[in-house]
Each structure stands twice: as C-alpha cells, then as structure tokens.
N, C-alpha and C. Protein backbone atom coordinates (compact mmCIF):
# COMPACT_ATOMS: atom_id res chain seq x y z
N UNK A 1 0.86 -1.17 0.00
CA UNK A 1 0.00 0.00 0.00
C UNK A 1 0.90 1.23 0.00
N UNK A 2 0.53 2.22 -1.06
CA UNK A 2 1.50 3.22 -0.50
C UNK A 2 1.18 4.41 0.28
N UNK A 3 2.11 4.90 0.73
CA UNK A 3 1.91 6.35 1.59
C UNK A 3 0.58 6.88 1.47
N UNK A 4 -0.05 7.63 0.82
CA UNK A 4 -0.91 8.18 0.61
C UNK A 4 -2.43 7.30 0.77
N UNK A 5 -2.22 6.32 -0.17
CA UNK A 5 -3.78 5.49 0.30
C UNK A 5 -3.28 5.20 1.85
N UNK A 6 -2.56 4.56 2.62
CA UNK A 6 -2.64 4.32 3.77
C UNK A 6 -3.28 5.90 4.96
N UNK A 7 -2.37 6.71 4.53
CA UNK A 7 -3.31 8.06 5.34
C UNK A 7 -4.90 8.23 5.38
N UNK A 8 -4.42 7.93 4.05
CA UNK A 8 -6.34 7.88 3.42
C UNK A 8 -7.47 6.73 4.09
N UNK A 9 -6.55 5.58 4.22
CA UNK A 9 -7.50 4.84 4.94
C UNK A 9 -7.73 4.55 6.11
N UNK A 10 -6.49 4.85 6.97
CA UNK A 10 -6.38 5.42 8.47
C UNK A 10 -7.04 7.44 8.25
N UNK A 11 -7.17 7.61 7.70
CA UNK A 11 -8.06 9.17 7.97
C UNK A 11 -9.58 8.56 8.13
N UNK A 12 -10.01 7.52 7.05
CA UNK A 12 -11.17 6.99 7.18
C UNK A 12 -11.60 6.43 8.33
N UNK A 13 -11.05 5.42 8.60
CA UNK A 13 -11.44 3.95 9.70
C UNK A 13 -11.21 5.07 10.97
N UNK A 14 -10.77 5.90 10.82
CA UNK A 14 -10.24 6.55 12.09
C UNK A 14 -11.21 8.02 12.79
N UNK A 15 -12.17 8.06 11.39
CA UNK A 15 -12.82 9.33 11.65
C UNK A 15 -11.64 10.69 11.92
N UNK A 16 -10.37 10.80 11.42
CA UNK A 16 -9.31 11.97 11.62
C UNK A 16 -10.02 12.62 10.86
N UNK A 17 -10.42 14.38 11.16
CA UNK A 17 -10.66 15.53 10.40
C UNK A 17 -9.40 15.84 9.57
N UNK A 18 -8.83 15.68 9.47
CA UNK A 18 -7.50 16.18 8.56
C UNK A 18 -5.77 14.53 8.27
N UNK A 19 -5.66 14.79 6.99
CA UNK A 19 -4.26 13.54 6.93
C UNK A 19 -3.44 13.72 8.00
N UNK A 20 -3.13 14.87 8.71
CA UNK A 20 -2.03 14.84 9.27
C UNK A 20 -2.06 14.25 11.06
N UNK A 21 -3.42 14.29 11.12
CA UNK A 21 -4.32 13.35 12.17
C UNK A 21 -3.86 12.15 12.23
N UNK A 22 -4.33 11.61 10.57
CA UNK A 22 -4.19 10.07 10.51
C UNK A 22 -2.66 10.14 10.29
N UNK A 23 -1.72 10.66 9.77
CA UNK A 23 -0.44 10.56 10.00
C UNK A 23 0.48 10.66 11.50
N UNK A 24 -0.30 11.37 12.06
CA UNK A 24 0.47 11.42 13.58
C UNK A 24 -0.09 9.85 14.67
N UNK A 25 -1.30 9.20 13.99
CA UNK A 25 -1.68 8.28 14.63
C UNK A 25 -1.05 6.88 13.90
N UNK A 26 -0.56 6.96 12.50
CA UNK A 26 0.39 6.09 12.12
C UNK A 26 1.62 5.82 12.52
N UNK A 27 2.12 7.00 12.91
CA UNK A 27 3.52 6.91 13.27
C UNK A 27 3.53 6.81 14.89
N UNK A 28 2.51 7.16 15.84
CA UNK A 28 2.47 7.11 17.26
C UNK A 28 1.95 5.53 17.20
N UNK A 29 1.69 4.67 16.14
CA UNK A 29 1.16 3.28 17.03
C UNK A 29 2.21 2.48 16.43
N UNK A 30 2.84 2.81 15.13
CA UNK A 30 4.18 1.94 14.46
C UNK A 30 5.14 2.08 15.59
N UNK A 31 5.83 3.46 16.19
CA UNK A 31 6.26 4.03 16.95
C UNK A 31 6.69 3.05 18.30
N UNK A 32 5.62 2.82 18.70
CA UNK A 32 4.80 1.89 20.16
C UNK A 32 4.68 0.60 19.87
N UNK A 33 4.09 0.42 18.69
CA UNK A 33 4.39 -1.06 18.19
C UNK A 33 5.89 -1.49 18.12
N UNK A 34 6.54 -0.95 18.13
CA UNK A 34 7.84 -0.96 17.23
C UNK A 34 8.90 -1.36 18.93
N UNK A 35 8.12 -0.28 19.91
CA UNK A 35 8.91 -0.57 20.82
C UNK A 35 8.77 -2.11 21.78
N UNK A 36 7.63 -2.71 20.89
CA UNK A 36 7.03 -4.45 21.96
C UNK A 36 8.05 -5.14 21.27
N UNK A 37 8.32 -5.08 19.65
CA UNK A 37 8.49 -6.29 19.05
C UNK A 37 10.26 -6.70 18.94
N UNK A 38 10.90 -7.39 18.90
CA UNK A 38 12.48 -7.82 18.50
C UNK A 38 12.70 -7.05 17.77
N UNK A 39 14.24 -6.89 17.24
CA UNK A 39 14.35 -6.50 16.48
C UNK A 39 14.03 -7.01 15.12
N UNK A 40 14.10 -8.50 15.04
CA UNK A 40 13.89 -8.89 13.75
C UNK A 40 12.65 -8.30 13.16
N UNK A 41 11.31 -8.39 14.25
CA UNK A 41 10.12 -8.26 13.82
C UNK A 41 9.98 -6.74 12.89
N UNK A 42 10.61 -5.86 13.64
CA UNK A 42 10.71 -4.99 13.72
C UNK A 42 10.85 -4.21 12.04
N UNK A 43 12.44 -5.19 12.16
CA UNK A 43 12.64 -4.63 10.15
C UNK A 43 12.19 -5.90 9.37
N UNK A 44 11.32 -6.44 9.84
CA UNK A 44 10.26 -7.15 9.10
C UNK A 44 9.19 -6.24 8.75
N UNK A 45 8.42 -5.56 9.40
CA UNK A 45 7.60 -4.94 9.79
C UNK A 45 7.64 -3.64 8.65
N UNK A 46 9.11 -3.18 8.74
CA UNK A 46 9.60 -1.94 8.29
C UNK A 46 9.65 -2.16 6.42
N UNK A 47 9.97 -3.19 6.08
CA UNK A 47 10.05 -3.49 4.78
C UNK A 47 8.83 -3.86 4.57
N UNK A 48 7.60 -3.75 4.78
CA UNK A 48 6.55 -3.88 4.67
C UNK A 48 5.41 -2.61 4.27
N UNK A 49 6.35 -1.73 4.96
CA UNK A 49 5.68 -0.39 5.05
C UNK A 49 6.15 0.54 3.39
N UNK A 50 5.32 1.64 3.36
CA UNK A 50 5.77 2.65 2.40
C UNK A 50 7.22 3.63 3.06
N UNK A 51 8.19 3.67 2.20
CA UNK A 51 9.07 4.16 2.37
C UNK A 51 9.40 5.47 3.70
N UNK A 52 8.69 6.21 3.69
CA UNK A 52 8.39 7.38 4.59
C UNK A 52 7.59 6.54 5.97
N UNK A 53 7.02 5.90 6.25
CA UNK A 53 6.43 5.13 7.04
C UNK A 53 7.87 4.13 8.00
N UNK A 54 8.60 3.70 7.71
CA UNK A 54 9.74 3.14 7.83
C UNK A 54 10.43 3.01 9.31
N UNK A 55 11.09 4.29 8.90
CA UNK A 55 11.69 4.86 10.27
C UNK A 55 10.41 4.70 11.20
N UNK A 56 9.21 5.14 11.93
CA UNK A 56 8.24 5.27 12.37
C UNK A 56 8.53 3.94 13.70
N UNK A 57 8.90 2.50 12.80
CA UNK A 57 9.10 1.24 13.66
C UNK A 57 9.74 1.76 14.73
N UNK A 58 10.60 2.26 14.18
CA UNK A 58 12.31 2.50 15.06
C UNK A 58 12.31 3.66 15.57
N UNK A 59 11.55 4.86 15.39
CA UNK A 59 12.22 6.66 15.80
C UNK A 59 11.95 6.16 17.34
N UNK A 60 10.98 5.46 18.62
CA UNK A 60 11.28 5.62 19.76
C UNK A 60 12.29 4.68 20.37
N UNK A 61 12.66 4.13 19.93
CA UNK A 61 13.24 3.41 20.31
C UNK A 61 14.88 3.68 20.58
N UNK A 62 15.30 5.00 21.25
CA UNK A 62 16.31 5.31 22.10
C UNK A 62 16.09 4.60 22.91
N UNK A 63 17.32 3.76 23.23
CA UNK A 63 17.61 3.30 24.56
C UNK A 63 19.32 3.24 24.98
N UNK A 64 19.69 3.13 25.91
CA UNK A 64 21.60 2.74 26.14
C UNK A 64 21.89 1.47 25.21
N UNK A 65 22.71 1.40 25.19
CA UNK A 65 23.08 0.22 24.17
C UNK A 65 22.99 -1.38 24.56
N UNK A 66 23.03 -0.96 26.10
CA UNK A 66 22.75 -2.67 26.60
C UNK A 66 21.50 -2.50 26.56
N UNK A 67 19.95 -2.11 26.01
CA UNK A 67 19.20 -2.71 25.94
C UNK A 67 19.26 -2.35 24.61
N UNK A 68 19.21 -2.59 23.61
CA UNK A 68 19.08 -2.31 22.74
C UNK A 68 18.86 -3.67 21.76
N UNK A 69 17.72 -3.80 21.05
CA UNK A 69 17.21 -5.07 20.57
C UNK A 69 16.25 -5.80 21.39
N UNK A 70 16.13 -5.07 22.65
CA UNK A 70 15.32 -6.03 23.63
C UNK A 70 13.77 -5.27 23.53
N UNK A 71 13.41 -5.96 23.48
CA UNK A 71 11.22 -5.36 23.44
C UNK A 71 10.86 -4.95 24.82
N UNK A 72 10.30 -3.76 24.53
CA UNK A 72 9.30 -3.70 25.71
C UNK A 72 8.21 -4.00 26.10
N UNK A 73 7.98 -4.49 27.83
CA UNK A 73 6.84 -4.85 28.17
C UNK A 73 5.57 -4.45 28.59
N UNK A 74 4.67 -3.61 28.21
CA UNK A 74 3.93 -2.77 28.73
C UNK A 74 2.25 -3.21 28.22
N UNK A 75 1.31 -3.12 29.39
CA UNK A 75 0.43 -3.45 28.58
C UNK A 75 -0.33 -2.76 27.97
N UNK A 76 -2.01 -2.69 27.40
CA UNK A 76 -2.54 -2.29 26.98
C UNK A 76 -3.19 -0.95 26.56
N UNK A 77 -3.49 -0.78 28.06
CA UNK A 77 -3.70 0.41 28.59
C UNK A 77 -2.64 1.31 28.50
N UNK A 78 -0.84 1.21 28.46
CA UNK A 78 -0.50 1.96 28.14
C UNK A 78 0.36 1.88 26.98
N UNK A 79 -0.33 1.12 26.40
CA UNK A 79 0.20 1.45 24.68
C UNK A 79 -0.61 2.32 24.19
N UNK A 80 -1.93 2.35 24.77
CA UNK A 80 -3.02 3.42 24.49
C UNK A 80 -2.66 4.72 24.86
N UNK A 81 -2.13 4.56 26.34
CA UNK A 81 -1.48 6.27 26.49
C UNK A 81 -0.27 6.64 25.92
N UNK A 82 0.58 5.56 25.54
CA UNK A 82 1.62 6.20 24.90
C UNK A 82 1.55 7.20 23.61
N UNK A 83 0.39 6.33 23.12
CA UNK A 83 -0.23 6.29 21.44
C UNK A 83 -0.80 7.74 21.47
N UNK A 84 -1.79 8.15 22.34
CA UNK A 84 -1.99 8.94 22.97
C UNK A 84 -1.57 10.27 23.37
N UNK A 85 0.01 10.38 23.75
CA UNK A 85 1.19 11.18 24.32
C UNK A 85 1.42 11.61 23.17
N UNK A 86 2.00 10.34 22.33
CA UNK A 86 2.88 11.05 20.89
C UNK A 86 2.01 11.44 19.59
N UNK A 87 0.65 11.35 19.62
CA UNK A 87 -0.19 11.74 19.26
C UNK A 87 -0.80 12.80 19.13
N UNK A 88 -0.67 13.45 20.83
CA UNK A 88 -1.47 14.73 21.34
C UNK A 88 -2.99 14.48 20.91
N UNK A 89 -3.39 13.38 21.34
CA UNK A 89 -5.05 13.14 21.70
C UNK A 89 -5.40 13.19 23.03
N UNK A 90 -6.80 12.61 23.06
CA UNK A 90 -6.93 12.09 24.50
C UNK A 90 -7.15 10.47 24.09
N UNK A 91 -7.25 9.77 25.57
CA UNK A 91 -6.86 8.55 25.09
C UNK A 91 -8.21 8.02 24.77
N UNK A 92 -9.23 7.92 24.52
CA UNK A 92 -10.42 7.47 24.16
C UNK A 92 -10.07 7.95 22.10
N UNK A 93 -9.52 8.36 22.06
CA UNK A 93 -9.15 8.98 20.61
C UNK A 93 -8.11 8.18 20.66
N UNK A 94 -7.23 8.17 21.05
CA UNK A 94 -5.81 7.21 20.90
C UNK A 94 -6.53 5.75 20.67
N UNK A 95 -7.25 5.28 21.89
CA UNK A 95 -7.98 3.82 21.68
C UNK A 95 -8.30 3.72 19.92
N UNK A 96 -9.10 4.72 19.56
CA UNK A 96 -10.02 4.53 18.26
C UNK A 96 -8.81 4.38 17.36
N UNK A 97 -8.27 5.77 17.28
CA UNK A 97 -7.07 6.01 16.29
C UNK A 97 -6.08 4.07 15.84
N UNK A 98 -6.12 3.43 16.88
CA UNK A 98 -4.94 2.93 17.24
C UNK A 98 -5.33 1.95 16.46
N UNK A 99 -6.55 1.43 16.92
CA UNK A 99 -7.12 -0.12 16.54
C UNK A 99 -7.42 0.54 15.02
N UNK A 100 -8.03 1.62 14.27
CA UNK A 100 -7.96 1.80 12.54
C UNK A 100 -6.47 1.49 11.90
N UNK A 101 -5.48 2.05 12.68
CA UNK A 101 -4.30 1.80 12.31
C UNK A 101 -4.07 0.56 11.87
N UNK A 102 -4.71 -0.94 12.98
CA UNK A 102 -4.32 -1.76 12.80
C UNK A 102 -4.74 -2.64 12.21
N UNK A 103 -6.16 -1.59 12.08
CA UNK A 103 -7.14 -2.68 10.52
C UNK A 103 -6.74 -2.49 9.09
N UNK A 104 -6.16 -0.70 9.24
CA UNK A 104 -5.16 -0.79 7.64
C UNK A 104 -4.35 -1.67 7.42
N UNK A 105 -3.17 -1.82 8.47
CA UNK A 105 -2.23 -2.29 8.70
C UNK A 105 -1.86 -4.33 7.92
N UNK A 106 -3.60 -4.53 8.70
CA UNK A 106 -3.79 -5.84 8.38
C UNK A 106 -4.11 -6.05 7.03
N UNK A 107 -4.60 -5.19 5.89
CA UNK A 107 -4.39 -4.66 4.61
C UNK A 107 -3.25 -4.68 3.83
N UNK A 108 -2.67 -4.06 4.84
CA UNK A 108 -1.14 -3.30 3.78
C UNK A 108 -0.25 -4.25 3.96
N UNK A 109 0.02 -5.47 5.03
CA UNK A 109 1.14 -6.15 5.64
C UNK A 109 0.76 -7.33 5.71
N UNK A 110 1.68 -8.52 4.60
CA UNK A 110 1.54 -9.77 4.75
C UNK A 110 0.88 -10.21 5.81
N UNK A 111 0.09 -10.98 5.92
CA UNK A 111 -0.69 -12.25 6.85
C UNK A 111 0.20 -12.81 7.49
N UNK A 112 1.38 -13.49 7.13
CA UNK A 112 2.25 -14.09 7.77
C UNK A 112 3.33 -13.44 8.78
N UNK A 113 3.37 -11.85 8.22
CA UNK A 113 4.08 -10.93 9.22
C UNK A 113 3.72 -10.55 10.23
N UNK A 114 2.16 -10.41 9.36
CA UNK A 114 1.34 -10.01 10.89
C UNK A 114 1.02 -11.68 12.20
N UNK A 115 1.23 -12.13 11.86
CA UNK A 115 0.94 -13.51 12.41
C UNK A 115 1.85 -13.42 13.46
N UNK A 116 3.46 -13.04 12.80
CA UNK A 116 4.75 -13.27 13.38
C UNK A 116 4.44 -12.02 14.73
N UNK A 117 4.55 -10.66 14.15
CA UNK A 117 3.85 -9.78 14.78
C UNK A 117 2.82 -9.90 16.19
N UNK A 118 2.02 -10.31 15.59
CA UNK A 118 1.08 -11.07 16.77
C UNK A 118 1.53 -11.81 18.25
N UNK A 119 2.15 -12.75 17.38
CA UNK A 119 2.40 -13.69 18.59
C UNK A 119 3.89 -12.73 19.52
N UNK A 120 4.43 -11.95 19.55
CA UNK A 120 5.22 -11.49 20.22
C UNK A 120 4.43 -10.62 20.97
N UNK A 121 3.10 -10.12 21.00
CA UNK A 121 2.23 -9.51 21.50
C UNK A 121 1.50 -10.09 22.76
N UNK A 122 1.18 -9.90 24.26
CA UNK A 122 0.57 -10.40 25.11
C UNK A 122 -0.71 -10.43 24.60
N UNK A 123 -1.53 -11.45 25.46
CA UNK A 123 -3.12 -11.98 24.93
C UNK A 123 -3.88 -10.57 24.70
N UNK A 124 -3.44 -9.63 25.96
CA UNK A 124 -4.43 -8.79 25.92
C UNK A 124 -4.46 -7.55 24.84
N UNK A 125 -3.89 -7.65 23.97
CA UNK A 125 -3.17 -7.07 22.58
C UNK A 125 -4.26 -7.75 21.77
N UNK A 126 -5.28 -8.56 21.96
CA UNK A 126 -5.98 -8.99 20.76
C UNK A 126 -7.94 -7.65 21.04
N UNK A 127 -7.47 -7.15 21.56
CA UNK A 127 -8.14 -5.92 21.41
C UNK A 127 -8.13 -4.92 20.48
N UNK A 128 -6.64 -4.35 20.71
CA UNK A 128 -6.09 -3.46 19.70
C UNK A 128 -6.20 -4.58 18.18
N UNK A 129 -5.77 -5.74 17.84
CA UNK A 129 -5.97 -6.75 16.92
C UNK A 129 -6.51 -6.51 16.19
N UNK A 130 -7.65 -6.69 17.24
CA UNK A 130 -9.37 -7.34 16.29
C UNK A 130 -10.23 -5.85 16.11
N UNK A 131 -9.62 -4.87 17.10
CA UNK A 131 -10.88 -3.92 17.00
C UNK A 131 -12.13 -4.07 18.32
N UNK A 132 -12.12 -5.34 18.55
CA UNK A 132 -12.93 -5.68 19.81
C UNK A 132 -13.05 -5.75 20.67
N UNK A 133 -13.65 -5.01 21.59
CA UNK A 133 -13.13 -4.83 23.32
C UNK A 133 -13.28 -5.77 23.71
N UNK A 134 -12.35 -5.92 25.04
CA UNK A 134 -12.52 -6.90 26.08
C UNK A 134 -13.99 -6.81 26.39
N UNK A 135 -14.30 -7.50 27.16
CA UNK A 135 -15.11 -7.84 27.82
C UNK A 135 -15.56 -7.34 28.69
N UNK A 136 -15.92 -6.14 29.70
CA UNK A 136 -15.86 -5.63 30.81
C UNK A 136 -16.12 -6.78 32.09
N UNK A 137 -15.71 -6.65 33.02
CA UNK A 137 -15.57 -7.53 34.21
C UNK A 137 -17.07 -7.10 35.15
N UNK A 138 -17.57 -7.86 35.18
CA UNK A 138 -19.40 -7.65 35.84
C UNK A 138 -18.89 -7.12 37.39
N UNK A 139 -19.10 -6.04 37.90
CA UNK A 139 -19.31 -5.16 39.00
C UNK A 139 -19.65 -6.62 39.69
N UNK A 140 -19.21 -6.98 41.19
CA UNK A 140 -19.76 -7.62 41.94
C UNK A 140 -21.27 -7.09 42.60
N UNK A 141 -22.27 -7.63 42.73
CA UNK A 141 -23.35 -6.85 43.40
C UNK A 141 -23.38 -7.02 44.63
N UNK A 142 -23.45 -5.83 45.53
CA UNK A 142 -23.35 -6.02 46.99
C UNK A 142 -25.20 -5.94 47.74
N UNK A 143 -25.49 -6.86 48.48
CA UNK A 143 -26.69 -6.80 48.58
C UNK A 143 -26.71 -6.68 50.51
C-alpha cells in the first residue's frame, strides 16, 4: 500500500478531520508497536511499510546500548497512552485512532508478518488486533 492510500485509509477507519491526524496516529502506534516487538520483527515490519512510514518502527526506540534489541513490556492500557502522548489526543481517541491503524495495517502487511507480529504480543493485545473490546468484568453486586 503506499503512503498516501494508507493516510487515506487510516483518515477513514479513524474518523481523523485532517491527513495529518491520521499521520500522527500512524507513526504514534508503528512508533509503540515498534517498541514491543524484536528487532527482527521490527525490520520485518519496516520493509513492509511505504518508504516514509519506515523509520516510524524505530524513531522511539532510544535506549543505552545494553538494551538495545530487547522489546518492551507494557500493557494495553499503556500502549493506548503512549499512542496517545505522541499523538497529542486524548486517550479514548488514541484507543479509536490505534485499533484503525491496525485494521489498515492488516491490509497493507503480509498475513504471515502479521501472524509473526502477533504472537510477540501479550493476549491482551488482541483488542487493539481485532478492534474488539474486552469484555468488561461484571461489577460484583453487593446486597
């Protein structure tokens, strides 16, 4: 997919008033994505993308050199605020933004990458995935 239809279809799925919306929410979830996965996944990931999209895997990913190649562990909730932060949304917008990202994504990027992708991801990552919320946890009733 290149550059341009991808804005276009993250501007869509995403409800962004303007490309540069859906561009700041491409590069804040590649960004964040980029910081869970190995490195391999990573420039797997990157050769997958449109040229300008690229770097995006890799720009957060400063770290000292002894970690460097190692994934981070963070869950859900704050991949949403990260997404969020480097975004300049709020995070109910980051949530939305994040999961369109990743329905283009599943478009633009081999099945088998994304597969690979996937599984380096904790269970609770099949939210952002699918698009589909968890489940909410039933309030105990106090009687």
């Amino acid at each position: 997919m290149e550059y341009n239809e991808l804005v276009k279809r993250v501007q869509e799925q995403a409800e962004a008033a303007a490309p540069d919306e859906a561009e700041a929410a491409i590069k804040a979830v590649l960004g964040t994505l980029g910081e869970m996965l190995s490195a391999r996944e990573r420039r797997h990931l990157a050769t997958q993308l449109p040229k300008s999209m690229k770097d995006s895997v890799t720009a957060w990913m400063e770290r000292p050199p002894k970690e460097k190649g190692r994934p981070h562990r963070f869950g859900l909730e704050e991949f949403y605020q990260r997404v969020a932060a480097r975004s300049d949304v709020r995070y109910p917008t980051a949530v939305k933004r994040s999961q369109a990202v990743m329905r283009v994504l599943r478009e633009a990027v081999a099945p088998g990458e994304l597969a690979d992708i996937f599984r380096e991801l904790p269970q609770e990552y099949e939210e952002l995935l699918t698009g589909i919320p968890r489940s909410p946890v039933s309030p105990t009733v106090v009687e």
